[in-house]
C-alpha atoms as a PDB file:
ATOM      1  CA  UNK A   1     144.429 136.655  75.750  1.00  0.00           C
ATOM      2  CA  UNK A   2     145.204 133.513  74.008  1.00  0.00           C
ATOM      3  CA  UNK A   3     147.900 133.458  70.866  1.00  0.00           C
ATOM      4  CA  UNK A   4     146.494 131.309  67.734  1.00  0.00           C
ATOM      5  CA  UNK A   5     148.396 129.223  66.879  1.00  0.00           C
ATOM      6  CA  UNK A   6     149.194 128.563  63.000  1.00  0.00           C
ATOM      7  CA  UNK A   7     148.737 125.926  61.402  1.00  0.00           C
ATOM      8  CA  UNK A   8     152.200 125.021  59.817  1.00  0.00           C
ATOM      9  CA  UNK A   9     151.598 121.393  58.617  1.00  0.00           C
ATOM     10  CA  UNK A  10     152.293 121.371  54.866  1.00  0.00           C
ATOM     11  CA  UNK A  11     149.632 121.118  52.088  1.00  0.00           C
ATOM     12  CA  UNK A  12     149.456 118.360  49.656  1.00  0.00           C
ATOM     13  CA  UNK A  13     148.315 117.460  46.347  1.00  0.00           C
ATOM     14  CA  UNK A  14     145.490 114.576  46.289  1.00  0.00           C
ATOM     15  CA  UNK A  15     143.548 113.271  43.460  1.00  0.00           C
ATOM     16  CA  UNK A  16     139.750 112.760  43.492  1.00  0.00           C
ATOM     17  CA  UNK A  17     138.465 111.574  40.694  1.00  0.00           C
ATOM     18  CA  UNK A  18     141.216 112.648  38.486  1.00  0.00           C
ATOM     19  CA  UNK A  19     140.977 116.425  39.828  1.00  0.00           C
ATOM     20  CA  UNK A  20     143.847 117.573  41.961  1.00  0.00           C
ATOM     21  CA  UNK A  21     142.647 119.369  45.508  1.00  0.00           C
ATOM     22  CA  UNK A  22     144.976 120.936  48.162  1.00  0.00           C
ATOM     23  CA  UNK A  23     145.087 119.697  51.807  1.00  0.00           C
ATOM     24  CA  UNK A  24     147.010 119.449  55.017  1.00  0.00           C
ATOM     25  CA  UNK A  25     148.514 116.355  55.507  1.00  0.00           C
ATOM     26  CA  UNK A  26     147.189 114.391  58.580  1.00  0.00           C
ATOM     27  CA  UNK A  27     144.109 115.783  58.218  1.00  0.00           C
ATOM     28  CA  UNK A  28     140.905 113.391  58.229  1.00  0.00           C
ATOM     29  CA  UNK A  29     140.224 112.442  54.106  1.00  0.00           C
ATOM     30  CA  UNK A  30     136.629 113.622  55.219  1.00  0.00           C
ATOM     31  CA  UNK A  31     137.840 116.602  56.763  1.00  0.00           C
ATOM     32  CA  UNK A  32     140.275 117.633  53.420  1.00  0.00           C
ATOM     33  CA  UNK A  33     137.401 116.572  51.229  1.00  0.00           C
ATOM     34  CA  UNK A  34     134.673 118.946  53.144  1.00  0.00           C
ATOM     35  CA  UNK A  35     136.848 121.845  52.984  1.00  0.00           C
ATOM     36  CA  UNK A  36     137.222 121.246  49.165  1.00  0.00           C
ATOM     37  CA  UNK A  37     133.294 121.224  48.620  1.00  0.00           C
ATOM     38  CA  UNK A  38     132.737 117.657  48.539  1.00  0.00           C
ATOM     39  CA  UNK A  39     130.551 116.751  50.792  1.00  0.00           C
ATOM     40  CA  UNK A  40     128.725 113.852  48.823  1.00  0.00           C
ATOM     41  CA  UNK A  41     131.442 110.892  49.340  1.00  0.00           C
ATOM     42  CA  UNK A  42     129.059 108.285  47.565  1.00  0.00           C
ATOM     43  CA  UNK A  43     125.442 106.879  46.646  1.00  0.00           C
ATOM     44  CA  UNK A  44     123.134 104.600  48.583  1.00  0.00           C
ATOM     45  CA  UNK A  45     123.039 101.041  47.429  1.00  0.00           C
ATOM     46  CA  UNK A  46     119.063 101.114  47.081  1.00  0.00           C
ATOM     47  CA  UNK A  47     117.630 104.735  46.515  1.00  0.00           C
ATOM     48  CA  UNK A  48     120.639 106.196  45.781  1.00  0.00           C
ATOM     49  CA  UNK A  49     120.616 109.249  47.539  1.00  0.00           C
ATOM     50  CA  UNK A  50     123.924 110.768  48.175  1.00  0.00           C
ATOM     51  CA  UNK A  51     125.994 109.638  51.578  1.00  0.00           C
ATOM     52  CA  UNK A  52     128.354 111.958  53.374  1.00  0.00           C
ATOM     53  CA  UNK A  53     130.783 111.857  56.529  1.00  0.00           C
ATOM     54  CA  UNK A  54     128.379 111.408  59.601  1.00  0.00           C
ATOM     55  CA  UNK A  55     130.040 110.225  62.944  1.00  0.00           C
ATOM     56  CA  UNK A  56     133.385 111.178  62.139  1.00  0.00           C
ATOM     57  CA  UNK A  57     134.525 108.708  64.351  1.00  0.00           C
ATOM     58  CA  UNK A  58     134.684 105.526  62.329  1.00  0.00           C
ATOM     59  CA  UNK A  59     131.349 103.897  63.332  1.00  0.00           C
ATOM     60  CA  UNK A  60     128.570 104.699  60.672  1.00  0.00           C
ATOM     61  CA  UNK A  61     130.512 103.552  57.647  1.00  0.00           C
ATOM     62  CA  UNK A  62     128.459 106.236  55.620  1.00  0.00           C
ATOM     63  CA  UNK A  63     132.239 107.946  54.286  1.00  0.00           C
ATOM     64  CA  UNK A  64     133.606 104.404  52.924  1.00  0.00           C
ATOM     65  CA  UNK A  65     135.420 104.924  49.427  1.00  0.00           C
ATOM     66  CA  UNK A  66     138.108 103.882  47.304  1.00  0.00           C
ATOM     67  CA  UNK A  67     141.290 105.473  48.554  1.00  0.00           C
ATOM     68  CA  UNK A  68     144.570 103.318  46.424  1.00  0.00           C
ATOM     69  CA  UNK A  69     142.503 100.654  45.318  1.00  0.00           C
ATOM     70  CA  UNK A  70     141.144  99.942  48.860  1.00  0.00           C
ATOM     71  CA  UNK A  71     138.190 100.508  50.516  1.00  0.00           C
ATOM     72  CA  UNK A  72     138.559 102.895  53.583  1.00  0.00           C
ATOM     73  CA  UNK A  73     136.530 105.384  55.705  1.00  0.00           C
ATOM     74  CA  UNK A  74     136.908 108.281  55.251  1.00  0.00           C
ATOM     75  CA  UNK A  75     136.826 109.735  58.564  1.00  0.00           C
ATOM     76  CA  UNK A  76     139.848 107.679  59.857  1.00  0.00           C
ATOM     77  CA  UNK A  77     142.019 108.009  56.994  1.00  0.00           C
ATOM     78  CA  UNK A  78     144.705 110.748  57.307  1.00  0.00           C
ATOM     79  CA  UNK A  79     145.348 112.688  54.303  1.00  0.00           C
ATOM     80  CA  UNK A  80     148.788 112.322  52.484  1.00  0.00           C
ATOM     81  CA  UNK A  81     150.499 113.526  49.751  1.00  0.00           C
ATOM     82  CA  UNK A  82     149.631 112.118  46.218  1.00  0.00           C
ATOM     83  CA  UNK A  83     146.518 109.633  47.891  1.00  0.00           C
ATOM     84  CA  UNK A  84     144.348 108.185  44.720  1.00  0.00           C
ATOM     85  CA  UNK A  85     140.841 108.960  45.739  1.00  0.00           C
ATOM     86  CA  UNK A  86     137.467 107.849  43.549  1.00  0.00           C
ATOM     87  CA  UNK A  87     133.714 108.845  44.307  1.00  0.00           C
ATOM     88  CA  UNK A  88     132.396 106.165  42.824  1.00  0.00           C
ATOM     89  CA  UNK A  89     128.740 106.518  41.319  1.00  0.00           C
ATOM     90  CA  UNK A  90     128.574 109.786  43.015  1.00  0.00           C
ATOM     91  CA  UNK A  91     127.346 112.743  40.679  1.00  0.00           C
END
């Protein structure tokens, strides 16, 4: 029988959009922000229908946002603490 193994990486505080949320650092931004209930990451340019993490591996650009002022995927970005996250245009 195989032992689990626990996950012993420490949580961090983030900010998104001014709220704090809990994750493990290293995970995927995409990852910490799906297991916080945010799956909408942003707003198509033209119909504006909400965008989410996709690929996961960095190719569809669909999880781009504003992580410190920069523009980064979300998928490829590992979580740390006190990160400055912003939806923006996303309701």
């Amino acid at each position: 029988m195989k032992r689990l193994v626990q996950d012993e990486r420490p949580l961090v505080a983030i900010m998104v959009d001014g709220d704090s949320i809990s994750a493990r650092a290293g995970d995927s931004l995409a990852t910490a922000l799906a297991l916080a209930g945010r799956l909408r990451l942003r707003a198509s340019p033209n119909a504006g229908a909400p965008r989410g993490a996709f690929c996961h591996m960095g190719v569809c650009q669909e999880c781009v946002l504003h992580v410190d002022g920069a523009l980064r995927q979300a998928c490829l970005t590992p979580v740390r603490a006190g990160m400055a996250v912003e939806l923006r245009g996303v309701p």
